[in-house]
N, C-alpha and C. Protein backbone atom coordinates (compact mmCIF):
# COMPACT_ATOMS: atom_id res chain seq x y z
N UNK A 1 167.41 -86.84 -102.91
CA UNK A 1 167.99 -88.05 -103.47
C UNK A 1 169.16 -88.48 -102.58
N UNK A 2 169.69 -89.68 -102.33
CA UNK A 2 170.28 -90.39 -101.15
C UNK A 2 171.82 -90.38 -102.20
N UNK A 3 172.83 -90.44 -101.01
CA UNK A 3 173.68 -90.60 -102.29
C UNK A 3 174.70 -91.59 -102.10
N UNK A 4 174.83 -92.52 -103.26
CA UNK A 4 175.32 -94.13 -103.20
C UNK A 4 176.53 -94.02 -102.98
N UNK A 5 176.72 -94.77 -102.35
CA UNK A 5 178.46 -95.56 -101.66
C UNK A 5 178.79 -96.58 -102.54
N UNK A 6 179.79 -97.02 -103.05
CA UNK A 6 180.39 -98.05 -103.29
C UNK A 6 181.76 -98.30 -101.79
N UNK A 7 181.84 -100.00 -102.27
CA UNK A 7 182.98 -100.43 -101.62
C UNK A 7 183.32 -101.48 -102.48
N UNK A 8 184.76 -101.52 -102.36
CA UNK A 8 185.93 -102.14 -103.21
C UNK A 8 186.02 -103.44 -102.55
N UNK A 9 186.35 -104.76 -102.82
CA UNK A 9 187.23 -105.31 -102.25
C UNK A 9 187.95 -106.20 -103.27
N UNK A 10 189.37 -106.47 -103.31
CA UNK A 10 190.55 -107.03 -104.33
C UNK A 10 190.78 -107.91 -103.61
N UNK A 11 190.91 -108.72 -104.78
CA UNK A 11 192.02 -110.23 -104.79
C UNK A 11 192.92 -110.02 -105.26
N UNK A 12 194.24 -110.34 -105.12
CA UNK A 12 195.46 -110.84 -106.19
C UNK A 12 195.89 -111.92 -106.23
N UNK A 13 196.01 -113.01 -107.45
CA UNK A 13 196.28 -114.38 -106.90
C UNK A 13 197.62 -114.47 -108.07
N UNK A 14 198.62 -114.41 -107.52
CA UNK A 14 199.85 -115.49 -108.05
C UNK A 14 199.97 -116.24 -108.48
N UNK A 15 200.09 -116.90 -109.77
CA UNK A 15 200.08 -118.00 -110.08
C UNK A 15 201.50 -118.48 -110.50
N UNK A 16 201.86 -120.17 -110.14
CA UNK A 16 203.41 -120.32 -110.93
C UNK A 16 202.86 -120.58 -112.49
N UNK A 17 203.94 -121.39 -112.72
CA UNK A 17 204.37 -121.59 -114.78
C UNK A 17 203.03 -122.40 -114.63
N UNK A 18 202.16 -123.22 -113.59
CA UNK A 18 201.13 -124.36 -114.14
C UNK A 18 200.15 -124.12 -113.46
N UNK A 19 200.07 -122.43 -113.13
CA UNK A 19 198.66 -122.24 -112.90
C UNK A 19 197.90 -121.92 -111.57
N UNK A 20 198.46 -122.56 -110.69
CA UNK A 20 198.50 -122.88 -109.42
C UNK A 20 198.78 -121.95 -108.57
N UNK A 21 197.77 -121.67 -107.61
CA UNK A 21 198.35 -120.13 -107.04
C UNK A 21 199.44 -120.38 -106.20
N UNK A 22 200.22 -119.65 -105.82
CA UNK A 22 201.34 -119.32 -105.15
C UNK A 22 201.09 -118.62 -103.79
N UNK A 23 200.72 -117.59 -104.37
CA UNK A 23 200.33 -116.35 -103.24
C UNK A 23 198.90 -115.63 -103.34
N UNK A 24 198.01 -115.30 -102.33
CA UNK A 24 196.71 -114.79 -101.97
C UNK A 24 197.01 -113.72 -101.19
N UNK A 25 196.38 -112.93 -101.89
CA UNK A 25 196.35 -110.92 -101.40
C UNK A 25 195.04 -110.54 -101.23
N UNK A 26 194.27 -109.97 -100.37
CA UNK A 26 193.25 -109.75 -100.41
C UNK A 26 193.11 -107.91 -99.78
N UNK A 27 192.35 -107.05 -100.21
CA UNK A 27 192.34 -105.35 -99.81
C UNK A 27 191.24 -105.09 -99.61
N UNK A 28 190.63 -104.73 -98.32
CA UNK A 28 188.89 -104.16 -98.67
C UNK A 28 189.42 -102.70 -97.36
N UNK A 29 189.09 -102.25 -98.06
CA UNK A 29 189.97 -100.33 -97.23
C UNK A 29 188.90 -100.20 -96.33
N UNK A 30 187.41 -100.21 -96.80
CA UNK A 30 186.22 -100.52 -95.71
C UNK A 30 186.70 -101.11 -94.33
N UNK A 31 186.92 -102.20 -94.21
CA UNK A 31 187.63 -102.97 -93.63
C UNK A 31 189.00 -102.82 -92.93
N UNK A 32 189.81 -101.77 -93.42
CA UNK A 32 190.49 -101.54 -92.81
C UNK A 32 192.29 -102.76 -93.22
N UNK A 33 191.70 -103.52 -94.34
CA UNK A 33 192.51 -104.77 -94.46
C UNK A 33 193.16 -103.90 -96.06
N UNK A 34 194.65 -104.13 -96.31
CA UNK A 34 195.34 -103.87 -97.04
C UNK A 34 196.44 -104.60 -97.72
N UNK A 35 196.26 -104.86 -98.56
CA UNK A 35 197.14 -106.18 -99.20
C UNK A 35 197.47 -107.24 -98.23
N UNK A 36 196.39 -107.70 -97.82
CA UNK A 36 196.77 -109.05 -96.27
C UNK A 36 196.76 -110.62 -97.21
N UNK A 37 197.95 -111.21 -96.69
CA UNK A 37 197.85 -112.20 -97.26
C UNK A 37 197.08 -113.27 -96.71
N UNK A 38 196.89 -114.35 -97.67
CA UNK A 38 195.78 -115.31 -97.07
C UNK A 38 196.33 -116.84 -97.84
N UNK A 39 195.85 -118.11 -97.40
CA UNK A 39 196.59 -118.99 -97.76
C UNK A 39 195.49 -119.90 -98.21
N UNK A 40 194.30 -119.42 -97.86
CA UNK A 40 193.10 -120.18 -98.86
C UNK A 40 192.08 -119.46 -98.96
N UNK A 41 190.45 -119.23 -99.65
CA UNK A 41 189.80 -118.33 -100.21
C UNK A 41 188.82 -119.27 -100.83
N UNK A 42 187.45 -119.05 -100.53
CA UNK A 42 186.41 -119.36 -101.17
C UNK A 42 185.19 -118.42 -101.10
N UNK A 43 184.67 -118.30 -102.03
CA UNK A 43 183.77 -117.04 -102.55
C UNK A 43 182.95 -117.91 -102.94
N UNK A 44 181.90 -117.05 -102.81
CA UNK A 44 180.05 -117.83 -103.43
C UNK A 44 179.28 -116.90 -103.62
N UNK A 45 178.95 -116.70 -105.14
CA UNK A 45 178.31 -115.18 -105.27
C UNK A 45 176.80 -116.44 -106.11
N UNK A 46 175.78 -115.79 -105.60
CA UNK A 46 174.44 -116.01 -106.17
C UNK A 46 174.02 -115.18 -107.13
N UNK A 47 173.58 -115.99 -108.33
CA UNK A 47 173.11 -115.52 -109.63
C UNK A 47 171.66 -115.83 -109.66
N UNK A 48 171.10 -114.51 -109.43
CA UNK A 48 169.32 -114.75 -108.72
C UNK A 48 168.91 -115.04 -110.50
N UNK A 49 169.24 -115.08 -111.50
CA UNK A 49 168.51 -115.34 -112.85
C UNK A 49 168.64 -116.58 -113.47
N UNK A 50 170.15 -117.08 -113.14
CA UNK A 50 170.21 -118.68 -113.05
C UNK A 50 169.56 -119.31 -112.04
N UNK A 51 169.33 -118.88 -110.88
CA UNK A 51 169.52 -119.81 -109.58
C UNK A 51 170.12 -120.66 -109.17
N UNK A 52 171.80 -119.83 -109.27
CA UNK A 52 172.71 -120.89 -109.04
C UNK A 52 173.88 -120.23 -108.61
N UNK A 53 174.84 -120.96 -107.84
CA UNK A 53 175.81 -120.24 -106.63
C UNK A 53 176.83 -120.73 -108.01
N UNK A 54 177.44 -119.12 -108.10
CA UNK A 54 179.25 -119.32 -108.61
C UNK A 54 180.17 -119.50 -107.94
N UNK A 55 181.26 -120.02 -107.86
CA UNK A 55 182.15 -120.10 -106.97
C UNK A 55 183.60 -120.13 -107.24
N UNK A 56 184.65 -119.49 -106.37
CA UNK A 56 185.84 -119.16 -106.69
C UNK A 56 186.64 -120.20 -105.41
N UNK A 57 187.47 -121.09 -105.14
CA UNK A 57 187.77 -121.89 -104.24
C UNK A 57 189.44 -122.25 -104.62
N UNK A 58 190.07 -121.52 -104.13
CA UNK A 58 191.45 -121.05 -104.46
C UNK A 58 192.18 -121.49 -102.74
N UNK A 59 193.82 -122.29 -103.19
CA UNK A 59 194.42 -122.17 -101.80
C UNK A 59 195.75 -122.30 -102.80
N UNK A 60 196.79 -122.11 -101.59
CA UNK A 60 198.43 -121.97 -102.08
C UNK A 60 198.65 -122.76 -101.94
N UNK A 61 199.26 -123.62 -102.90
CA UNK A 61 200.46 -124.85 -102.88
C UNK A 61 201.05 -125.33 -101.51
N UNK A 62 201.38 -124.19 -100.77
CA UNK A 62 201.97 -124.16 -99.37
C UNK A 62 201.00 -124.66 -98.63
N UNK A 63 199.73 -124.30 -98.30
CA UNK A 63 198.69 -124.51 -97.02
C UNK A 63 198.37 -125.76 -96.55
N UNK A 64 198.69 -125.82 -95.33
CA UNK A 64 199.16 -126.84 -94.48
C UNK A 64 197.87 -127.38 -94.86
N UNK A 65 198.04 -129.51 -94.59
CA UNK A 65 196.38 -129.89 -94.46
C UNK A 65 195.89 -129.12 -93.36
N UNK A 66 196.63 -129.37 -91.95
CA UNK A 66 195.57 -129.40 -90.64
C UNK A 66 195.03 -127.93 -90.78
N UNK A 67 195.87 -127.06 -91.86
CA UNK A 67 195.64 -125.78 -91.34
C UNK A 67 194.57 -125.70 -92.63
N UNK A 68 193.80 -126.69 -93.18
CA UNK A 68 192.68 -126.47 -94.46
C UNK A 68 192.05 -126.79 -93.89
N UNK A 69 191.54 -127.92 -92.65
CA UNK A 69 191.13 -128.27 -91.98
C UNK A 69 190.32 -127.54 -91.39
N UNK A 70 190.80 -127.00 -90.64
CA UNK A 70 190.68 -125.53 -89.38
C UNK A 70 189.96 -124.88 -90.35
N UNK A 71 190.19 -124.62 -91.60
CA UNK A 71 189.86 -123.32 -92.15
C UNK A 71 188.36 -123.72 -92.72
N UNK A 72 187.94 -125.38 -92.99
CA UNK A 72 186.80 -125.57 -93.19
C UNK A 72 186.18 -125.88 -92.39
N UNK A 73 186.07 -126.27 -91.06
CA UNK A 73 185.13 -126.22 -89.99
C UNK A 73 184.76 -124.85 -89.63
N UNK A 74 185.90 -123.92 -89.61
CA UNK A 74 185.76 -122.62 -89.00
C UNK A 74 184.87 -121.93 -90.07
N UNK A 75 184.63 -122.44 -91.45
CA UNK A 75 184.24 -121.53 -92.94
C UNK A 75 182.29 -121.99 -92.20
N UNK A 76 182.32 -123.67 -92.10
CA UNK A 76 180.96 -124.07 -92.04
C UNK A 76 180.46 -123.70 -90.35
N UNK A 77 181.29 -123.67 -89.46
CA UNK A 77 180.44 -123.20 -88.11
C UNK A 77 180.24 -121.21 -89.09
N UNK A 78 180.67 -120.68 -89.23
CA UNK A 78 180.37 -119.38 -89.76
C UNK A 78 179.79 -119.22 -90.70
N UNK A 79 179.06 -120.37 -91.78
CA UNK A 79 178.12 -120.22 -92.75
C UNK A 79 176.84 -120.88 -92.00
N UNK A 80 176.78 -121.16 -90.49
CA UNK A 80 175.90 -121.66 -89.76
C UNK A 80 175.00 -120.18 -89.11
N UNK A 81 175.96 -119.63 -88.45
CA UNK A 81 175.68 -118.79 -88.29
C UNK A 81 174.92 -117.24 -88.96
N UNK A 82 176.09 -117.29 -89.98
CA UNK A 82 175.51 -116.71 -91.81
C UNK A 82 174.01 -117.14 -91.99
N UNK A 83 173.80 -118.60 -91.86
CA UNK A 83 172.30 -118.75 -92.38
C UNK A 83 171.37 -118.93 -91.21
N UNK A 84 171.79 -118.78 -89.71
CA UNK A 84 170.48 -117.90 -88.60
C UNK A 84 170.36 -116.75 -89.22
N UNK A 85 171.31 -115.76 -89.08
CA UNK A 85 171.34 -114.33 -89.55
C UNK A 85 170.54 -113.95 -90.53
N UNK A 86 170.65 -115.08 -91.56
CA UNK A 86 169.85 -114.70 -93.04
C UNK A 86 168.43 -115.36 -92.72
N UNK A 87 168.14 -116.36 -92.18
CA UNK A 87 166.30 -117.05 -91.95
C UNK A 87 165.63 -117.40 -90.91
N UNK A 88 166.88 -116.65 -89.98
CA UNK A 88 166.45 -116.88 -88.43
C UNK A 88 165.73 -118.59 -88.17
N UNK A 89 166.41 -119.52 -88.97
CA UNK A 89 165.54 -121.07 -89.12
C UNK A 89 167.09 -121.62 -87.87
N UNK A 90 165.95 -121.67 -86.00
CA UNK A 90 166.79 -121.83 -85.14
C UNK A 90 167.09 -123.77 -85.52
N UNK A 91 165.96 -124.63 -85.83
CA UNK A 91 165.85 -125.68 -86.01
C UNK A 91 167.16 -126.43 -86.56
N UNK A 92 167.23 -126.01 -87.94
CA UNK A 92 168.37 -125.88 -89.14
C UNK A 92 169.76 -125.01 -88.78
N UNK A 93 169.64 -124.28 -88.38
CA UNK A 93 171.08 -123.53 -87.32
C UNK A 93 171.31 -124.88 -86.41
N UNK A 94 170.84 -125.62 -85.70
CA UNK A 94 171.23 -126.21 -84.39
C UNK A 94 171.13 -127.60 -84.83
N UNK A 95 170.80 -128.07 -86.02
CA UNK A 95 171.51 -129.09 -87.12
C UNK A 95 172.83 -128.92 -87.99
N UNK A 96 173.16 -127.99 -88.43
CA UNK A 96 174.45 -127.17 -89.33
C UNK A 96 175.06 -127.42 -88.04
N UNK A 97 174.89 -127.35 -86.68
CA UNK A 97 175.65 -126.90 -85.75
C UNK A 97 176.56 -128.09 -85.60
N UNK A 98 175.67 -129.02 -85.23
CA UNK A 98 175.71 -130.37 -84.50
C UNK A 98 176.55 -131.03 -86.11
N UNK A 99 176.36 -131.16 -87.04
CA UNK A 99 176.96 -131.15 -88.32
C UNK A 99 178.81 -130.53 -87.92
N UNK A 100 178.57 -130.00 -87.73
CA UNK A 100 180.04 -128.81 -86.87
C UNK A 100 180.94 -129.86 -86.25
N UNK A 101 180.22 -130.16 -85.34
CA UNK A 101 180.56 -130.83 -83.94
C UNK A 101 181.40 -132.18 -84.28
N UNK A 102 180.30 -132.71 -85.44
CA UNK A 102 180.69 -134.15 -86.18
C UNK A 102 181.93 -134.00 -87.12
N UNK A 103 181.93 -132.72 -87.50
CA UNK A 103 183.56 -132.74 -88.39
C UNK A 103 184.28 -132.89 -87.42
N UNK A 104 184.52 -131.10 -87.05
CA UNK A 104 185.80 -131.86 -85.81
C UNK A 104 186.04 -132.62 -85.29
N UNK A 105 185.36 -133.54 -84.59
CA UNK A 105 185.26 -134.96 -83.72
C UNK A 105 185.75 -135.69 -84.91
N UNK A 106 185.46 -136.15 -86.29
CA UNK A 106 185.63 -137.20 -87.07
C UNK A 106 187.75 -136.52 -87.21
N UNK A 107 187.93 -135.29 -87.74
CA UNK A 107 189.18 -134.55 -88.43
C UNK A 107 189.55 -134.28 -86.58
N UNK A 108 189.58 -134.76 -85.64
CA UNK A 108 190.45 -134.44 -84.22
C UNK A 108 190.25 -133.27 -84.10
N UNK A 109 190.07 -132.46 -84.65
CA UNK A 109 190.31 -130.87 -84.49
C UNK A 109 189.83 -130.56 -82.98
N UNK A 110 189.52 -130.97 -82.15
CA UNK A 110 188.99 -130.69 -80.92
C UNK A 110 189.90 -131.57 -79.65
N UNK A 111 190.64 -130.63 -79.17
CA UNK A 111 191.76 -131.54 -78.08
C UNK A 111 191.35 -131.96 -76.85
């Protein structure tokens, strides 16, 4: 008989008096990452019985636009990649891509 691993990984989110996070902590010891702070956070866990993506999409009061910016081109070129990895579909990778290309260019992000 094989014998099962678990791995941990934590959030802590801060909130002020109205709710609103403050501060983002994130720990996965796997990983090597230990109470590291973070200034925005989106999670997408699939519920194979609904067929439907949950989602957690959390940032701090503080986080710069340009720097939400950055953080969503950089989230969708890496969920591009995420979905070669997962269907090897090169067609649809090199559309998501070009999709990429068109944010930054529209948001400057490219100097």
């Amino acid at each position: 008989m094989s014998k099962t691993q678990t791995s941990k990984i934590e959030l802590e989110v801060k909130l002020d008096e109205n709710r609103i996070p403050e501060q983002l902590h994130w720990t996965a010891q796997d990983g090597g990452v230990t109470n590291e702070e973070a200034k925005a956070m989106l999670l997408s866990v699939w519920n194979h019985k609904a067929k439907e993506t949950l989602r957690i999409d959390l940032w701090t009061k503080d986080m710069p636009l340009d720097e939400m910016k950055l953080f969503f081109h950089q989230t969708l070129l890496a969920m591009s990649d995420t979905f070669y990895r997962a269907t090897q579909d090169e067609k649809m990778t090199a559309t998501m891509k070009d999709f990429c290309e068109y944010f930054a260019e529209k948001l400057e992000l490219k100097k």
